[in-house]
C-alpha atoms as a PDB file:
ATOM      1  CA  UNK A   1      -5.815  19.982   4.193  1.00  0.00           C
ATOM      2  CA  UNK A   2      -7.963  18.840   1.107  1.00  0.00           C
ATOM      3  CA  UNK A   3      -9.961  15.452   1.594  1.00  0.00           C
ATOM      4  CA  UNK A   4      -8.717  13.897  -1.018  1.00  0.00           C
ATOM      5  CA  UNK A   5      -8.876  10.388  -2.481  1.00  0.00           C
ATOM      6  CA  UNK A   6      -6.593   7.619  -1.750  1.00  0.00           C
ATOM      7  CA  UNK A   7      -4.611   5.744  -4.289  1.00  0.00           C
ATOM      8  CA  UNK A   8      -1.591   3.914  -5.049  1.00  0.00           C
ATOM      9  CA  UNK A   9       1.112   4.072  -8.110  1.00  0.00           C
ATOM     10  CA  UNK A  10       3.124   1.024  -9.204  1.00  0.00           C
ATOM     11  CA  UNK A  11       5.457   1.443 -12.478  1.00  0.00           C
ATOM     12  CA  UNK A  12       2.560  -1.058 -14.111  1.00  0.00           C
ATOM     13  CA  UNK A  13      -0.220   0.890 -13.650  1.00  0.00           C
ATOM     14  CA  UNK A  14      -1.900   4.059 -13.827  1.00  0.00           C
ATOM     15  CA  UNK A  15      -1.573   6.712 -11.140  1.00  0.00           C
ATOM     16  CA  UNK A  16      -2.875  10.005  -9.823  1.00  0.00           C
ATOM     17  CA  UNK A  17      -0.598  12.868  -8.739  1.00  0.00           C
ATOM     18  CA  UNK A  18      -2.292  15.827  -7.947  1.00  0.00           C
ATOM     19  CA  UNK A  19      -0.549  19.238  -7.491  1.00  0.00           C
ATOM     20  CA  UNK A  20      -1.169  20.447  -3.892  1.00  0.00           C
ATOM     21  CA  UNK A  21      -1.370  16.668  -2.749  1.00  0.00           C
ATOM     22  CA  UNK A  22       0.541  15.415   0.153  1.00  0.00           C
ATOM     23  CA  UNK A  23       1.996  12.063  -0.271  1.00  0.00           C
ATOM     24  CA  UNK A  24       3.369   9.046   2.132  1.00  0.00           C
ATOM     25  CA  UNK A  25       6.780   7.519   0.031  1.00  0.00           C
ATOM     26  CA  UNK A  26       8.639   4.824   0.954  1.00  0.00           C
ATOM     27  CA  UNK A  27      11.631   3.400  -1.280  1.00  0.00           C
ATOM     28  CA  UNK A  28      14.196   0.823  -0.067  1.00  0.00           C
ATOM     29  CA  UNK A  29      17.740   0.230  -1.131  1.00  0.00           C
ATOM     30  CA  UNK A  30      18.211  -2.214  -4.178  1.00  0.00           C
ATOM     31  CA  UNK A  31      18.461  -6.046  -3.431  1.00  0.00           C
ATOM     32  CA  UNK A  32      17.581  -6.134  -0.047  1.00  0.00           C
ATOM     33  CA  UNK A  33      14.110  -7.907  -1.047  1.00  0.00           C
ATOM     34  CA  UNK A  34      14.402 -11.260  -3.323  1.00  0.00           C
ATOM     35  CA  UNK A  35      13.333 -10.770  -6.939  1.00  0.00           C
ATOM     36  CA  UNK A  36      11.112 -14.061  -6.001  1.00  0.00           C
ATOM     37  CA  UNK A  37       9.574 -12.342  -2.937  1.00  0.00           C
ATOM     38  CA  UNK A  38       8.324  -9.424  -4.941  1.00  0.00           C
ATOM     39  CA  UNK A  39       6.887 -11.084  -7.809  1.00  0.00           C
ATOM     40  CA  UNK A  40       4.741 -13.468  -4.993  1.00  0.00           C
ATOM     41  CA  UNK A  41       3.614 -10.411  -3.540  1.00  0.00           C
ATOM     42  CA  UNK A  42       2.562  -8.694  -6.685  1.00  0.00           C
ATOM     43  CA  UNK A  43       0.736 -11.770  -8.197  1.00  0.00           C
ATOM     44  CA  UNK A  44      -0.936 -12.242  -4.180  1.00  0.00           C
ATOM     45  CA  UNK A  45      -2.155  -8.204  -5.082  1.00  0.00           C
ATOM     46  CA  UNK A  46      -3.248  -8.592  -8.010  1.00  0.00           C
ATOM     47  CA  UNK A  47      -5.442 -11.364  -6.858  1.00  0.00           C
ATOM     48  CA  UNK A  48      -6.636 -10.281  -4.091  1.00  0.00           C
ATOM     49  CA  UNK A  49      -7.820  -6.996  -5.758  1.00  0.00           C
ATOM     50  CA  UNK A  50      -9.444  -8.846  -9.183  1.00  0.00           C
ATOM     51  CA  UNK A  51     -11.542 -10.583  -6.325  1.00  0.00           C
ATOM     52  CA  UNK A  52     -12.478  -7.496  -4.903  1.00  0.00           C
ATOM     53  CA  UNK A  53     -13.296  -5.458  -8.368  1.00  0.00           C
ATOM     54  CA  UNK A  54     -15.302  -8.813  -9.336  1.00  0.00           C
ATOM     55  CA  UNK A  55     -17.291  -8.447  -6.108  1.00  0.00           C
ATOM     56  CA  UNK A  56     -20.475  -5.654  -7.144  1.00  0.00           C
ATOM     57  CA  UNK A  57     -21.195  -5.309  -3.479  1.00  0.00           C
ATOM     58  CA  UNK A  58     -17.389  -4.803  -2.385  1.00  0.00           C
ATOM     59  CA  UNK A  59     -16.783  -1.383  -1.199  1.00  0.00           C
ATOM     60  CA  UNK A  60     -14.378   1.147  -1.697  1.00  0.00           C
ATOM     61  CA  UNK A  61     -12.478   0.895   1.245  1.00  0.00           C
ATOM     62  CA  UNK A  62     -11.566  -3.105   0.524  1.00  0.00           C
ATOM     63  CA  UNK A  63      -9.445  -1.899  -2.007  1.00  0.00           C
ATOM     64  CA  UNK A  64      -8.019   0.826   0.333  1.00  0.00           C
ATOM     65  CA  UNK A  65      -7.699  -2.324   3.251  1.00  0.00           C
ATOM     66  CA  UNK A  66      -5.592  -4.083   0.421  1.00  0.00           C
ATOM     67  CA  UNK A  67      -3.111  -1.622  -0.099  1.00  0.00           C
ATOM     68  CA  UNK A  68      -2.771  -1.182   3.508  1.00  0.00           C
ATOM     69  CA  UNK A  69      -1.725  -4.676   4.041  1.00  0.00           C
ATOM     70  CA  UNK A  70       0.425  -4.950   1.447  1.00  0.00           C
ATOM     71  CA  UNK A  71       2.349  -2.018   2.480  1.00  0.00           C
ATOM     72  CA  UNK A  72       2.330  -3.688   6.120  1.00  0.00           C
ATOM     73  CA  UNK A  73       4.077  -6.906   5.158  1.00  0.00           C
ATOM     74  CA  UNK A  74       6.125  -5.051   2.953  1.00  0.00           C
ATOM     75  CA  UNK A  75       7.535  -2.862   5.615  1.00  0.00           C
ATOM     76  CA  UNK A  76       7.475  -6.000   8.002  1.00  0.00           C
ATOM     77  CA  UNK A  77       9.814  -7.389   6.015  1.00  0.00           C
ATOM     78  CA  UNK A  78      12.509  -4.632   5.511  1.00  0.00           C
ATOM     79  CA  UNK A  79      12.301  -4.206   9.467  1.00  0.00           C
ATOM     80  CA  UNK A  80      13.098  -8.038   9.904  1.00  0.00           C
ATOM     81  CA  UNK A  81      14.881  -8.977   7.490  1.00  0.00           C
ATOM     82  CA  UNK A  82      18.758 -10.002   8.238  1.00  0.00           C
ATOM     83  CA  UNK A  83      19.665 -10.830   4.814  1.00  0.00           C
ATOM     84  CA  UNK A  84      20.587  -7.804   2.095  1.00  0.00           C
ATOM     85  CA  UNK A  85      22.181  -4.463   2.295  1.00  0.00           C
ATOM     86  CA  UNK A  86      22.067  -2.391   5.231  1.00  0.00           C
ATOM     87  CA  UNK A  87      24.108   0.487   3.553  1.00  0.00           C
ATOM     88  CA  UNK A  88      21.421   3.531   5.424  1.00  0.00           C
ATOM     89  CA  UNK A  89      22.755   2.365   9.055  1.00  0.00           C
ATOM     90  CA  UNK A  90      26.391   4.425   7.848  1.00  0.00           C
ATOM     91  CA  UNK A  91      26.141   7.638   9.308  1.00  0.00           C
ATOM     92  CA  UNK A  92      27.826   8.790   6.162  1.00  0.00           C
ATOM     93  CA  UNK A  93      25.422   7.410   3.996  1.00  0.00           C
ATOM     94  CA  UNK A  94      22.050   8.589   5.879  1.00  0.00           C
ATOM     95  CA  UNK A  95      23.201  12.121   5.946  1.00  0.00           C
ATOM     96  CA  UNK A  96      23.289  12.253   1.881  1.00  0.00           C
ATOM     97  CA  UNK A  97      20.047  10.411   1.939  1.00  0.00           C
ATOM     98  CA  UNK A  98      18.691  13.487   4.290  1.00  0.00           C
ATOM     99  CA  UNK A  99      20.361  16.112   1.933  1.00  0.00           C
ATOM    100  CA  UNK A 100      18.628  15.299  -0.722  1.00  0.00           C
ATOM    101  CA  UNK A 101      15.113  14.524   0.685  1.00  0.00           C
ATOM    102  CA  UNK A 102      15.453  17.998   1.995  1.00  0.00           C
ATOM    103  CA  UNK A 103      16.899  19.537  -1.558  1.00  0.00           C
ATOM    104  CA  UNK A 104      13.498  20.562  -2.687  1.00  0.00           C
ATOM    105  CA  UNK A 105      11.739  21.892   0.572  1.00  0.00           C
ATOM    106  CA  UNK A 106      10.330  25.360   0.582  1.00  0.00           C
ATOM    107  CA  UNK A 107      10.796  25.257  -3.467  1.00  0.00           C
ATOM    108  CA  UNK A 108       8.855  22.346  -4.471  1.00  0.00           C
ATOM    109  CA  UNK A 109       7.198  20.862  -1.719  1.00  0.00           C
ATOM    110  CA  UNK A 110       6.845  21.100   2.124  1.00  0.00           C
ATOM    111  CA  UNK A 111       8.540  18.480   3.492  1.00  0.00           C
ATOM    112  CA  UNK A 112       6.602  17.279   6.458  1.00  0.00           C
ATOM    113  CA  UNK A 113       8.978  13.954   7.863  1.00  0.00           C
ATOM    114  CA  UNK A 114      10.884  11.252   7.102  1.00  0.00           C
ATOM    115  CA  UNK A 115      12.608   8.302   8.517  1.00  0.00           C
ATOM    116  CA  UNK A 116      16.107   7.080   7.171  1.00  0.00           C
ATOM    117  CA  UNK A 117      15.883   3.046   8.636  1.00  0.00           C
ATOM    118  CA  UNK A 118      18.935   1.157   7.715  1.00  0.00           C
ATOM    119  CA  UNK A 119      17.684  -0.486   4.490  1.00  0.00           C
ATOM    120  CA  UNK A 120      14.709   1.926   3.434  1.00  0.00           C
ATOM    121  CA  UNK A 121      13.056   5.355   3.960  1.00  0.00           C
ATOM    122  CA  UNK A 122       9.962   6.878   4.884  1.00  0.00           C
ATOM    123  CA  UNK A 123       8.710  10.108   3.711  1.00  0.00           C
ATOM    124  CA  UNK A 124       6.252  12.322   4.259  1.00  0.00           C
ATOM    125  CA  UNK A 125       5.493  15.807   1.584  1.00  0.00           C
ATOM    126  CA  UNK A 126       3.298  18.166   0.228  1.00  0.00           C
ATOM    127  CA  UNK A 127       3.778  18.861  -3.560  1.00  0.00           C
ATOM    128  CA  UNK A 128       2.954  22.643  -4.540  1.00  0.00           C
ATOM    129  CA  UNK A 129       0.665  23.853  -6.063  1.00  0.00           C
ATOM    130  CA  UNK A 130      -0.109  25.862  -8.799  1.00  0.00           C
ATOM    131  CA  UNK A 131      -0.316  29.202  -7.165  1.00  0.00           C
ATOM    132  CA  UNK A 132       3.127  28.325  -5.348  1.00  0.00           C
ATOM    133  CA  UNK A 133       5.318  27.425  -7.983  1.00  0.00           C
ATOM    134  CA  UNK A 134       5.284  28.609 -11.654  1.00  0.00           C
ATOM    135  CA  UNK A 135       6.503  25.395 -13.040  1.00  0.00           C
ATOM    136  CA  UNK A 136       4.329  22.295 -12.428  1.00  0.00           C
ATOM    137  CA  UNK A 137       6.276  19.550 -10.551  1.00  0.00           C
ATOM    138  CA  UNK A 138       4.860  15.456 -10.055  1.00  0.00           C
ATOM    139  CA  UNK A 139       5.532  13.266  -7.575  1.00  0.00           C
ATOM    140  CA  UNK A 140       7.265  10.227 -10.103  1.00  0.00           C
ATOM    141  CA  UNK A 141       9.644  13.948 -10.869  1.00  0.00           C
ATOM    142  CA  UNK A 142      10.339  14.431  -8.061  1.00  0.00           C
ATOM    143  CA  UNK A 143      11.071  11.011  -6.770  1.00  0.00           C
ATOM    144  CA  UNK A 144      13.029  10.705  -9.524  1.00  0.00           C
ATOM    145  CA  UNK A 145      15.179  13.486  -8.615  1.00  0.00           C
ATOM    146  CA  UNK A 146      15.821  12.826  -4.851  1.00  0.00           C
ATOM    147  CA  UNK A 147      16.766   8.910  -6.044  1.00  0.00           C
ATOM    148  CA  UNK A 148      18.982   9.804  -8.749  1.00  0.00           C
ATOM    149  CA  UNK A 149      20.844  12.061  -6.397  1.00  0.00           C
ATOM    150  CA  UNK A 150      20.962  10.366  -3.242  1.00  0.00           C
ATOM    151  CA  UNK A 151      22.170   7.218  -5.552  1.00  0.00           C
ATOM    152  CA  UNK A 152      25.306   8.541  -7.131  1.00  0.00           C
ATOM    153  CA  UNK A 153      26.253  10.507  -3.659  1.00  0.00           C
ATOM    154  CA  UNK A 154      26.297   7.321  -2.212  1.00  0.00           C
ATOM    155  CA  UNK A 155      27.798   5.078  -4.815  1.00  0.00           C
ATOM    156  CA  UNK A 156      30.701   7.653  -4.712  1.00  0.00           C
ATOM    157  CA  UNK A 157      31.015   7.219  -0.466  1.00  0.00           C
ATOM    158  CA  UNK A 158      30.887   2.721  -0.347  1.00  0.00           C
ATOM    159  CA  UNK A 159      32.682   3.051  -3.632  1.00  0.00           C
ATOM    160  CA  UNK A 160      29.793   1.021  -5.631  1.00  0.00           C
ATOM    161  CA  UNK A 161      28.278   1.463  -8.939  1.00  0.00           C
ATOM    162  CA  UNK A 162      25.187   0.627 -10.265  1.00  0.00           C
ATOM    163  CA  UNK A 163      21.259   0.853  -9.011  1.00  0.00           C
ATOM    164  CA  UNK A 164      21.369   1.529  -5.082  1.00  0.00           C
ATOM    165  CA  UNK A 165      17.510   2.171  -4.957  1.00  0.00           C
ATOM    166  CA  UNK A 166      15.371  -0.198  -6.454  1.00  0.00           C
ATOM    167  CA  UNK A 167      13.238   1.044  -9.238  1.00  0.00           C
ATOM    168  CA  UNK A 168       9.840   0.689  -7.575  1.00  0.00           C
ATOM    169  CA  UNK A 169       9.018   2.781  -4.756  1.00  0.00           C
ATOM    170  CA  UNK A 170       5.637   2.608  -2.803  1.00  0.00           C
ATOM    171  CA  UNK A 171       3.483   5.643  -2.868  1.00  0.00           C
ATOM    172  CA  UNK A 172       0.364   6.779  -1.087  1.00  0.00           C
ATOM    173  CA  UNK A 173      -1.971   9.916  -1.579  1.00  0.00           C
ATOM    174  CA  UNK A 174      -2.701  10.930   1.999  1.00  0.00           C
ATOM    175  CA  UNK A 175      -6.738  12.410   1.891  1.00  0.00           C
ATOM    176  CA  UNK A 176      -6.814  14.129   5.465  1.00  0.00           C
ATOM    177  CA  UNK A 177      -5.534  15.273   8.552  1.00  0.00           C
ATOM    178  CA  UNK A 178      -6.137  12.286  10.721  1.00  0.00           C
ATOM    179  CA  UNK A 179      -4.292  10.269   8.106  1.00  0.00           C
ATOM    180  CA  UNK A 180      -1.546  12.600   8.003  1.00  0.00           C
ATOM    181  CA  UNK A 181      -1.052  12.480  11.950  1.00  0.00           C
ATOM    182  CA  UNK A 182      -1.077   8.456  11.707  1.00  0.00           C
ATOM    183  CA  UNK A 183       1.419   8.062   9.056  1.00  0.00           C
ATOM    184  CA  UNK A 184       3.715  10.778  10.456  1.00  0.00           C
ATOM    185  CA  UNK A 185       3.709   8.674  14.004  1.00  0.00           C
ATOM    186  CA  UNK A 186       4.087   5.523  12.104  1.00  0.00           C
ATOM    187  CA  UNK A 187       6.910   6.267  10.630  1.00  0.00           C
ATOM    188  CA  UNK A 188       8.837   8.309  13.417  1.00  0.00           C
ATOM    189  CA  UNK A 189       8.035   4.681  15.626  1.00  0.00           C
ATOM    190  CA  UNK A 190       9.434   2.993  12.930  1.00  0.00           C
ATOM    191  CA  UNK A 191      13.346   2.475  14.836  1.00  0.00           C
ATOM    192  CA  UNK A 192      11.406   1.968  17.804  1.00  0.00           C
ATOM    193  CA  UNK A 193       8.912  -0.688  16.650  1.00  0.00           C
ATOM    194  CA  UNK A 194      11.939  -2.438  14.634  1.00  0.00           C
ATOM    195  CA  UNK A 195      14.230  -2.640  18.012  1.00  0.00           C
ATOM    196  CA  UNK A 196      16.857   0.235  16.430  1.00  0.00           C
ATOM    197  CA  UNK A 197      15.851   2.373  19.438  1.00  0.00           C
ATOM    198  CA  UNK A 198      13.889   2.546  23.089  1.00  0.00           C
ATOM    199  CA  UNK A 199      12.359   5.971  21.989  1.00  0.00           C
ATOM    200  CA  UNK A 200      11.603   8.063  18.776  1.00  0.00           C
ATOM    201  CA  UNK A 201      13.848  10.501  20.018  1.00  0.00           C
ATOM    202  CA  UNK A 202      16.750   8.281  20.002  1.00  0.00           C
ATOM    203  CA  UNK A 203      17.142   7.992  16.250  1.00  0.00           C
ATOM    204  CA  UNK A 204      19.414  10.551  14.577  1.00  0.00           C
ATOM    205  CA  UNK A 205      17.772  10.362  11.663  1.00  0.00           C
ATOM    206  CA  UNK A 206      14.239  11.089  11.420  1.00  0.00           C
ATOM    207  CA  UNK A 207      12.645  14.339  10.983  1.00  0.00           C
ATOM    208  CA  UNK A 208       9.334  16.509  11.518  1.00  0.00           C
ATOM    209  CA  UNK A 209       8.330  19.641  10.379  1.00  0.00           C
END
């Protein structure tokens, strides 16, 4: 694996996505965080990261720190939460939501693991590169994609219409191995660390290559 750099993508701002790259997603189901809750957090980011950029002896790894945490309490609170939709804890539901985060794999991208929890999902890919495809395929395509299909499949099973996922999706360009290996264990913990489960094993859906 490349050592590549990290960064993160938000719909506001500008992102990297480079072919070949292997990427840490996670998306959750639309609603189940407060409109309010989200706009404290981004305004608390975009703080705490001014401060940083302001700061000429800051280092590059503050900003990395930031993103870190904000993805932590993020996640912290889709684990606790007891408000929201829960729709992913349907057995019905999960499978679609496996279906089509394995739609692409071997064509597009190597799908390395995921986790289905019951309100959001963690995944784990490397995009192709150019030698491996003949088309050129980014990760907002291809996230895209596996949303939009995942989202009508299960509209059509609860018998809902409308968004399912919400729009904004956090994203993380993994730069090496040791990275990789932490991320994949974080997520596959995931039911265990959120009381779903005693045991990684015990939850039907996850996956690793």
């Amino acid at each position: 694996m490349k050592e590549l750099k990290t960064d993160f993508y938000r719909a506001k701002l500008p992102h990297l996505q480079p072919l070949g790259g292997t990427f840490f997603v996670t998306y959750n189901l639309s609603g189940c965080v407060p409109m309010e809750v989200i706009y404290k957090w981004e305004e608390e980011y975009k703080m705490a990261k001014k401060q940083i950029q302001a700061n000429k002896n800051a280092k590059w790894n503050e900003l990395d720190n930031l993103n870190k945490r904000d993805f932590a309490r993020r996640d912290k609170f889709l684990d606790t939460t007891k408000t929201g939709k829960f729709y992913l804890q349907q057995d019905e539901v999960a499978e679609e939501v496996t279906k089509s985060l394995h739609f692409w794999d071997t064509e597009k991208l190597e799908l390395l693991a995921y986790c289905v929890m019951p309100n959001h999902v963690h995944v784990v890919f490397r995009l192709f590169d150019n030698e491996e495809i003949t088309k050129e395929v980014y990760l907002s395509q291809i996230m895209h994609s596996i949303k939009r299909f995942s989202a009508g499949q299960c509209n059509k099973i609860l018998g809902l219409e409308g968004e399912f996922w919400q729009h904004e999706s956090y994203d993380r360009l993994v730069r090496n191995e040791t990275e990789l290996k932490n991320i994949i264990h974080y997520i596959l913990e995931n039911p265990v660390k959120a009381n779903l489960c005693k045991t990684q094993k015990d939850w039907k859906w996850s996956y690793q290559k």
